[in-house]
C-alpha atoms as a PDB file:
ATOM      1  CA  UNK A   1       0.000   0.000   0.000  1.00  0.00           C
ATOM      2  CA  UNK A   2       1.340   3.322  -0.964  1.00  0.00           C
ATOM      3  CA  UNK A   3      -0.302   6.685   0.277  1.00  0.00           C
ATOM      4  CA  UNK A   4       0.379  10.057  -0.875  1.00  0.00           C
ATOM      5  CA  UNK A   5      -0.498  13.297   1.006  1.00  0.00           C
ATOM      6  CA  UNK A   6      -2.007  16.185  -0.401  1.00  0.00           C
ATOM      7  CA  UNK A   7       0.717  19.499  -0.031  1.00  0.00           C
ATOM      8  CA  UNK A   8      -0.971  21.391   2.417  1.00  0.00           C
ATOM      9  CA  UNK A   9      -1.441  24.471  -0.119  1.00  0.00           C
ATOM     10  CA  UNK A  10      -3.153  23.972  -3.271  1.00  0.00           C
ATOM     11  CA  UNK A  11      -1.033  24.624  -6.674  1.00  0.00           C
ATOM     12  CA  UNK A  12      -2.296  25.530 -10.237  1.00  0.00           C
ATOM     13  CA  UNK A  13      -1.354  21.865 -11.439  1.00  0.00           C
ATOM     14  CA  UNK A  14      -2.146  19.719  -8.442  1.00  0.00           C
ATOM     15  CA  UNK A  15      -5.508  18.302  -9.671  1.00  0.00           C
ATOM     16  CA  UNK A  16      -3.873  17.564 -13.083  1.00  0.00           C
ATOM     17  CA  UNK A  17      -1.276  15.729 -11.496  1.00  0.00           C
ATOM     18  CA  UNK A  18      -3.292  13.641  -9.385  1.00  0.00           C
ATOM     19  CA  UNK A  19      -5.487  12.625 -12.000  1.00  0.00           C
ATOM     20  CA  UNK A  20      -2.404  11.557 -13.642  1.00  0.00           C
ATOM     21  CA  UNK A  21      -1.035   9.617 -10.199  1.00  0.00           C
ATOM     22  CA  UNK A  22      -4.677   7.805 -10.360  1.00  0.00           C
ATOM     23  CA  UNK A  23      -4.205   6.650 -13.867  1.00  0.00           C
ATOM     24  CA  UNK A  24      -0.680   5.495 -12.614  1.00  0.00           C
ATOM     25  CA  UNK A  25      -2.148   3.682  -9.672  1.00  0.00           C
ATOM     26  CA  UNK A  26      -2.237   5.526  -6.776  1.00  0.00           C
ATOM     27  CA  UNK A  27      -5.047   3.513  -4.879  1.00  0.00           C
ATOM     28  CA  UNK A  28      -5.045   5.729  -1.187  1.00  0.00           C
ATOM     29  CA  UNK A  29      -4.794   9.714  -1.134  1.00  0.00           C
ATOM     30  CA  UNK A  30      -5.348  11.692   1.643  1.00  0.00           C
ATOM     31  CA  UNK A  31      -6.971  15.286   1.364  1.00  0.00           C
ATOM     32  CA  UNK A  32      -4.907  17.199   4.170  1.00  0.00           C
ATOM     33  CA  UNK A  33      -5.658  20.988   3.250  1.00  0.00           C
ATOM     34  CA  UNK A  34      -5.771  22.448   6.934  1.00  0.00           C
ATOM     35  CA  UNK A  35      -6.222  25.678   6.041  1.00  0.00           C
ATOM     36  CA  UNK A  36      -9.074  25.073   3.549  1.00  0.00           C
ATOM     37  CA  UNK A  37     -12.664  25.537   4.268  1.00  0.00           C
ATOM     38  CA  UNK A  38     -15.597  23.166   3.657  1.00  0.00           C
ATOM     39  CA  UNK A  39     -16.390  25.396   0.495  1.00  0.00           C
ATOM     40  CA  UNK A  40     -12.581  24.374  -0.108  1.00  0.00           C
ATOM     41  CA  UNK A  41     -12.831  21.000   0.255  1.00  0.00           C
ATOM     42  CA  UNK A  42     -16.332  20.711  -1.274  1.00  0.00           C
ATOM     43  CA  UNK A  43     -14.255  22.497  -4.614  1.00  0.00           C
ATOM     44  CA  UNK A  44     -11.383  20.349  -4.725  1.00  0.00           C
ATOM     45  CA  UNK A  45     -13.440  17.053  -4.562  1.00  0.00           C
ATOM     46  CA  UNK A  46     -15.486  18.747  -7.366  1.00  0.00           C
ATOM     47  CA  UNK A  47     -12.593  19.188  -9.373  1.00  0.00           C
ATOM     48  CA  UNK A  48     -11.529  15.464  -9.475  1.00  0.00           C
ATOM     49  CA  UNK A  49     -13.068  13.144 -11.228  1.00  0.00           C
ATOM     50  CA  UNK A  50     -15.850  11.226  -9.457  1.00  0.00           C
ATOM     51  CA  UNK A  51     -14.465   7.446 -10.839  1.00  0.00           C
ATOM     52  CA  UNK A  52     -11.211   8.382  -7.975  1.00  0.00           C
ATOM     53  CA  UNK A  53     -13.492   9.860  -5.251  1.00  0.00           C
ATOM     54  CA  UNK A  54     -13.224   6.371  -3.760  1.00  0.00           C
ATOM     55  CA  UNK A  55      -9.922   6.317  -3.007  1.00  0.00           C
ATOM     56  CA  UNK A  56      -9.917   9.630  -1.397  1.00  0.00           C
ATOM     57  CA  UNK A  57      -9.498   9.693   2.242  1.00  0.00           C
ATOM     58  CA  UNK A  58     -10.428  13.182   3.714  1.00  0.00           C
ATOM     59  CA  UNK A  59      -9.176  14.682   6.680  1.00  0.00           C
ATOM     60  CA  UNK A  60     -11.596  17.565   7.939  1.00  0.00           C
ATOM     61  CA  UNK A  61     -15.286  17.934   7.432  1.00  0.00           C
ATOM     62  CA  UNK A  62     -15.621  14.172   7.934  1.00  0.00           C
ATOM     63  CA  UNK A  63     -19.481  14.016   8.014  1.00  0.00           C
ATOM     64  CA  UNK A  64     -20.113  16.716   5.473  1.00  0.00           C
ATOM     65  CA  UNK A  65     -17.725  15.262   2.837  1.00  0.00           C
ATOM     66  CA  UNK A  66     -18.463  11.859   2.987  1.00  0.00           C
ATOM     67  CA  UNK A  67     -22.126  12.830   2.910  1.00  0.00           C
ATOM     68  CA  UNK A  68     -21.853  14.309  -0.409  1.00  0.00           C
ATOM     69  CA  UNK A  69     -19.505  12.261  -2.031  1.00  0.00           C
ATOM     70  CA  UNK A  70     -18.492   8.836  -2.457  1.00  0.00           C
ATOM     71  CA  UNK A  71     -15.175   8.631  -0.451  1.00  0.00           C
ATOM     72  CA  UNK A  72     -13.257   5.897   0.834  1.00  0.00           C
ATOM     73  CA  UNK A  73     -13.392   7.218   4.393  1.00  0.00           C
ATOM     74  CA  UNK A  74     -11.285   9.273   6.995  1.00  0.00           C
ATOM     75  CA  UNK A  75      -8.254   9.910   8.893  1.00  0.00           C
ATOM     76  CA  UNK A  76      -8.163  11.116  12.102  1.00  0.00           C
ATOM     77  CA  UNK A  77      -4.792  12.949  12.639  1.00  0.00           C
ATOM     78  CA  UNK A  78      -3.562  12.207  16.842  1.00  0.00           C
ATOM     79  CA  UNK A  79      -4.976  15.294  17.866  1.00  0.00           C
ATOM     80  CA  UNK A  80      -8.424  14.864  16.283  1.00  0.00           C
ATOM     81  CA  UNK A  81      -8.399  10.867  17.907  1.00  0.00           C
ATOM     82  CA  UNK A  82      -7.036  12.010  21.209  1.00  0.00           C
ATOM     83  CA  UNK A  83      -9.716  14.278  21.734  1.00  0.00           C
ATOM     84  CA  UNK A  84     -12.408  11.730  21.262  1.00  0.00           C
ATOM     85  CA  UNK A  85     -11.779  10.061  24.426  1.00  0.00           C
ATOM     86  CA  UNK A  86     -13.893   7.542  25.231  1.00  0.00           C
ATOM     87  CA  UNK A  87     -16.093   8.043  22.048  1.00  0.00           C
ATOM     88  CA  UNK A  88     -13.324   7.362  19.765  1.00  0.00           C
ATOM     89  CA  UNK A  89     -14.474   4.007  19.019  1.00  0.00           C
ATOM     90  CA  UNK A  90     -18.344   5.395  18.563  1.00  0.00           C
ATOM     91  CA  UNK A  91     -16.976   8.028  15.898  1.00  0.00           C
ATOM     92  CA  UNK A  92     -15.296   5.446  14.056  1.00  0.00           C
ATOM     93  CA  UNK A  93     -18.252   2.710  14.187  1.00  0.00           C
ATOM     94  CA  UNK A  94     -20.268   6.073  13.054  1.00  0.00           C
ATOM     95  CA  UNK A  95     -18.178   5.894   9.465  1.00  0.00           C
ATOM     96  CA  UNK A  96     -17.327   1.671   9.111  1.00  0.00           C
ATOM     97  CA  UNK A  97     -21.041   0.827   9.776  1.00  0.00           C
ATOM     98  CA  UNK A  98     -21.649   2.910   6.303  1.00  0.00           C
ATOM     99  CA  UNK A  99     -18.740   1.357   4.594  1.00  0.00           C
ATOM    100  CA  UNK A 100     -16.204   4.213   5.147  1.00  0.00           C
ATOM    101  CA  UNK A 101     -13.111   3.134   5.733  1.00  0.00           C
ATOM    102  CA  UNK A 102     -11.205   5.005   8.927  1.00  0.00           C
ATOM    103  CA  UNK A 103      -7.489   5.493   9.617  1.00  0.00           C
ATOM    104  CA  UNK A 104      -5.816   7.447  11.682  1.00  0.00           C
ATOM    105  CA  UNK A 105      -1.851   8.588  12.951  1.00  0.00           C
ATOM    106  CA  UNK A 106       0.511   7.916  15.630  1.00  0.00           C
ATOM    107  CA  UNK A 107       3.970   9.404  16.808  1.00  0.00           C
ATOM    108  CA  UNK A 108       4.582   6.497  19.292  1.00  0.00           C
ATOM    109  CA  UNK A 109       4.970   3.191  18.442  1.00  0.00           C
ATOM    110  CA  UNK A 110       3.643   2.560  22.355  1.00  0.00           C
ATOM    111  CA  UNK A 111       0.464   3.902  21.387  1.00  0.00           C
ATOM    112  CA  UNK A 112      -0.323   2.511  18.732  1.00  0.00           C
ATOM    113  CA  UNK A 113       0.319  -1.013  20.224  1.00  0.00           C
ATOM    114  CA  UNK A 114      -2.004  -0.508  22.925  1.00  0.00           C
ATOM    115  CA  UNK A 115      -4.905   1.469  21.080  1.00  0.00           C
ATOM    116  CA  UNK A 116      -7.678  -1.333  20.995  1.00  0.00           C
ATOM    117  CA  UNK A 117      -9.735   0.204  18.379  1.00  0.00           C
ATOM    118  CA  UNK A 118      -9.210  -1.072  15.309  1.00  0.00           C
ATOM    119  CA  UNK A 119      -8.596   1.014  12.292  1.00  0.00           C
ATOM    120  CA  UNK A 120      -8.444   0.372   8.356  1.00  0.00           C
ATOM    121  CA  UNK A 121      -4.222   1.269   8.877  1.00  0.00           C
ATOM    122  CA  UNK A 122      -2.748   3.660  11.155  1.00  0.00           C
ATOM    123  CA  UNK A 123       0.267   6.060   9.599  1.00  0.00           C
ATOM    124  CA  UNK A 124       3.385   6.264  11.974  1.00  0.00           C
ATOM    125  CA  UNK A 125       5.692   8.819  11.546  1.00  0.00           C
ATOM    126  CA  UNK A 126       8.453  10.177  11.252  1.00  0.00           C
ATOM    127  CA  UNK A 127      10.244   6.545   9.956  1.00  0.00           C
ATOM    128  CA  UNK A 128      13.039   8.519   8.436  1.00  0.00           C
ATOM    129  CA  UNK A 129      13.967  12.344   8.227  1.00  0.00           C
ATOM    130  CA  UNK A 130      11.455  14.313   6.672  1.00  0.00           C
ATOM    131  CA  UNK A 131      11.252  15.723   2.752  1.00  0.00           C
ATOM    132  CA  UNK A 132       9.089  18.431   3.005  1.00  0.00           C
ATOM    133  CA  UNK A 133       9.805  19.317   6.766  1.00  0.00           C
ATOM    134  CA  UNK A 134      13.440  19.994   7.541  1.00  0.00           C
ATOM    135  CA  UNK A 135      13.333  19.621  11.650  1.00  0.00           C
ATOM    136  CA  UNK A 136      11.583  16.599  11.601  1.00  0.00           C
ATOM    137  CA  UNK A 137      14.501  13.708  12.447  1.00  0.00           C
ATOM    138  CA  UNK A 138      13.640   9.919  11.529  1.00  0.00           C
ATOM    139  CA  UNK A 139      13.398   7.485  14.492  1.00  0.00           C
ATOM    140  CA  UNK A 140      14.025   4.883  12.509  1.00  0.00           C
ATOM    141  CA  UNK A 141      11.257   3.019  14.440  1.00  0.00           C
ATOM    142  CA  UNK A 142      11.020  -1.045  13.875  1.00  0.00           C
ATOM    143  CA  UNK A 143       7.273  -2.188  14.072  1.00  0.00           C
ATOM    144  CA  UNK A 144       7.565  -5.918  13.418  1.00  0.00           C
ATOM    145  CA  UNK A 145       6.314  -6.452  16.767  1.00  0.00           C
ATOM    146  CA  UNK A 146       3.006  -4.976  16.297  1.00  0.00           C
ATOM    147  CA  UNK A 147       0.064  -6.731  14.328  1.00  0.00           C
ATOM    148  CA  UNK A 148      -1.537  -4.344  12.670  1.00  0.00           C
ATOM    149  CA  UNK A 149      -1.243  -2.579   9.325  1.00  0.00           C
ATOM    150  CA  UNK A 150       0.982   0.053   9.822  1.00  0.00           C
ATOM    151  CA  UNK A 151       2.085   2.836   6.975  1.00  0.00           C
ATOM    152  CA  UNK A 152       5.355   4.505   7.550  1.00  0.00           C
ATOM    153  CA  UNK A 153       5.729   8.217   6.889  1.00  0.00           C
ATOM    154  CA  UNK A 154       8.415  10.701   6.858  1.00  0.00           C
ATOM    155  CA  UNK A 155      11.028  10.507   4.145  1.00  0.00           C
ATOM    156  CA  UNK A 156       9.721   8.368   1.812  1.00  0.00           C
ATOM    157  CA  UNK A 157      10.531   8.188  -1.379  1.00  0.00           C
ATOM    158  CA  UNK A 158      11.572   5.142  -3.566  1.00  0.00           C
ATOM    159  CA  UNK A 159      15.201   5.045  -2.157  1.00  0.00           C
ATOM    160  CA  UNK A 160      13.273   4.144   1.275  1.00  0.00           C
ATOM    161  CA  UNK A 161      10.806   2.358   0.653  1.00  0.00           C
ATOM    162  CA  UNK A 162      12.595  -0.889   0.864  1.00  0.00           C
ATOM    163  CA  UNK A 163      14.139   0.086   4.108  1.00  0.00           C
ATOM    164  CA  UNK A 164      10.374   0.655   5.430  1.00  0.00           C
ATOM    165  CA  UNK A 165       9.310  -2.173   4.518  1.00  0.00           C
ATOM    166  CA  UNK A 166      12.079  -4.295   6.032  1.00  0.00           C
ATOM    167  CA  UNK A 167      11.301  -2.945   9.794  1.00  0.00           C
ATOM    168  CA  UNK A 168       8.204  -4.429   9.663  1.00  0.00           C
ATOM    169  CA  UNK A 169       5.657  -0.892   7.891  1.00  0.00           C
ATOM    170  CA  UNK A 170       3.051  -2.758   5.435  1.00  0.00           C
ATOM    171  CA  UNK A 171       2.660   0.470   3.116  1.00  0.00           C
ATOM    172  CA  UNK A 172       4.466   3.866   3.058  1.00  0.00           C
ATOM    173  CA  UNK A 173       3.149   7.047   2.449  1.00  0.00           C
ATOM    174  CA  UNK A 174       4.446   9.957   1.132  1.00  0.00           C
ATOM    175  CA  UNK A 175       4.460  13.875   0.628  1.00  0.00           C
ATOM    176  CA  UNK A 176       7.355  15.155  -0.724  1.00  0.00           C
ATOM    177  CA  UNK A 177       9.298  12.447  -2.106  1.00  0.00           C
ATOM    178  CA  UNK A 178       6.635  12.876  -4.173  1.00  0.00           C
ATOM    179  CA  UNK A 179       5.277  16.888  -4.635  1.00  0.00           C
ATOM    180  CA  UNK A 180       8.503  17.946  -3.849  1.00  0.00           C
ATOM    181  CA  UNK A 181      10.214  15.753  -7.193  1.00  0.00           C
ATOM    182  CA  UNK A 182      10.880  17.338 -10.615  1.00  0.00           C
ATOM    183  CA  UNK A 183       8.326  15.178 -11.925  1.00  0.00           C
ATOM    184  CA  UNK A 184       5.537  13.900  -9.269  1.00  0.00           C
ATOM    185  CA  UNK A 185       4.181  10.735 -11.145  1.00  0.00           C
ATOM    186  CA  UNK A 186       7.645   9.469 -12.651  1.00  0.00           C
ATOM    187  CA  UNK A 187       8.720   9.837  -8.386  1.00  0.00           C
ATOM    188  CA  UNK A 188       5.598   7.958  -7.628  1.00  0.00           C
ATOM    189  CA  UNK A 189       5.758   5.025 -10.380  1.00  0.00           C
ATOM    190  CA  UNK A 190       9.425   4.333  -9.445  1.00  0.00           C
ATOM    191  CA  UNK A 191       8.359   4.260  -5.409  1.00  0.00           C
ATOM    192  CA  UNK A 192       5.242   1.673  -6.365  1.00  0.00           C
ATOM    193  CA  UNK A 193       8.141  -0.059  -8.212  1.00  0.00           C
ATOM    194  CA  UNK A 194      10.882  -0.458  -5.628  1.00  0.00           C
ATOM    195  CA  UNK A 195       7.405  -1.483  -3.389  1.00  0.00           C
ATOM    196  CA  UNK A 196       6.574  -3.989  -5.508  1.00  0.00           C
ATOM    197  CA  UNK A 197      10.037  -5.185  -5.926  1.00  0.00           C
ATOM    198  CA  UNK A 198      10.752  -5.341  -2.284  1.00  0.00           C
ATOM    199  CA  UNK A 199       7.700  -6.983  -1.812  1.00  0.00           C
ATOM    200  CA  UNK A 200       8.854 -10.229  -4.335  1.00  0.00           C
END
């Protein structure tokens, strides 16, 4: 499983490109615009073609935007989980019993161990020094110990990938190994290929 991140910003050739990273076979993208209103969000999921909508994975306006359109699901970021408390496992129930899928992230490897709701995957991060965020170190952190799908983030790019994949992550996900390359979808297709490869 490979995940890319949306950049945080929008850019004049961002929905072009990711129509061209679905046609290449990007199967999981996550819609982080924080700064975006629902208007925003409502715009940009207008923009792409409804035959991807389902592998979209939103993270704000959960209810509205999976209301309107045919998602795959949601992903809580720690923050938004944490805060649930107790009715974190509700909220998620709230999207799975309609089909949506649900993921969420961790910083902790601890913490994700011991979280006893169950989630579609959970990203950890960072696995490796970040691309697009210069201050954020790699931890290098080794997961084969923990059943359950895990997603490494944080400096991943197809020179990585194997080396996730080999402490135990089941999928990567990236941001800008990928936004931040010369060319976007030739940076994605050779990361699905060293995947694939280091998955033979």
């Amino acid at each position: 499983m490979i995940i890319l991140i949306s950049p945080e910003e929008t850019s004049e050739n961002e929905i072009a490109t990711l129509h061209q990273l679905f046609e290449a076979g990007l199967s999981h993208f996550h819609l982080r615009k924080p700064n975006a209103s629902l208007d925003d969000h409502i715009a940009y999921l207008n923009m792409v073609n409804a035959t991807y909508h389902n592998r979209i994975m939103t993270h704000n306006f959960h209810k509205e935007l999976c209301n309107q359109f045919n998602i795959m699901g949601v992903h809580l970021e720690e923050a938004m989980w944490r805060a649930q408390g107790d009715r974190l496992e509700a909220y998620v129930n709230s999207f799975t019993s309609k089909d949506n899928s649900v993921s969420s992230s961790y910083h902790e490897p601890e913490d994700l161990a011991s979280q006893a709701v169950r989630f579609a995957y959970t990203l950890l991060s960072p696995v490796f020094s970040a691309i697009s965020k210069s201050d954020m170190q790699g931890r290098g952190f080794d997961v084969r110990h923990i059943n359950k799908d895990i997603v490494g983030m944080g400096g991943i790019n197809a020179t990585t990938t194997p080396e996730a994949l080999k402490l135990g992550f089941k999928g990567v996900g990236a941001l800008g190994g990928v936004w931040n390359a010369d060319n976007p979808v030739a940076a994605f297709i050779e990361m699905k290929n060293a995947f694939a490869k280091a998955n033979t």
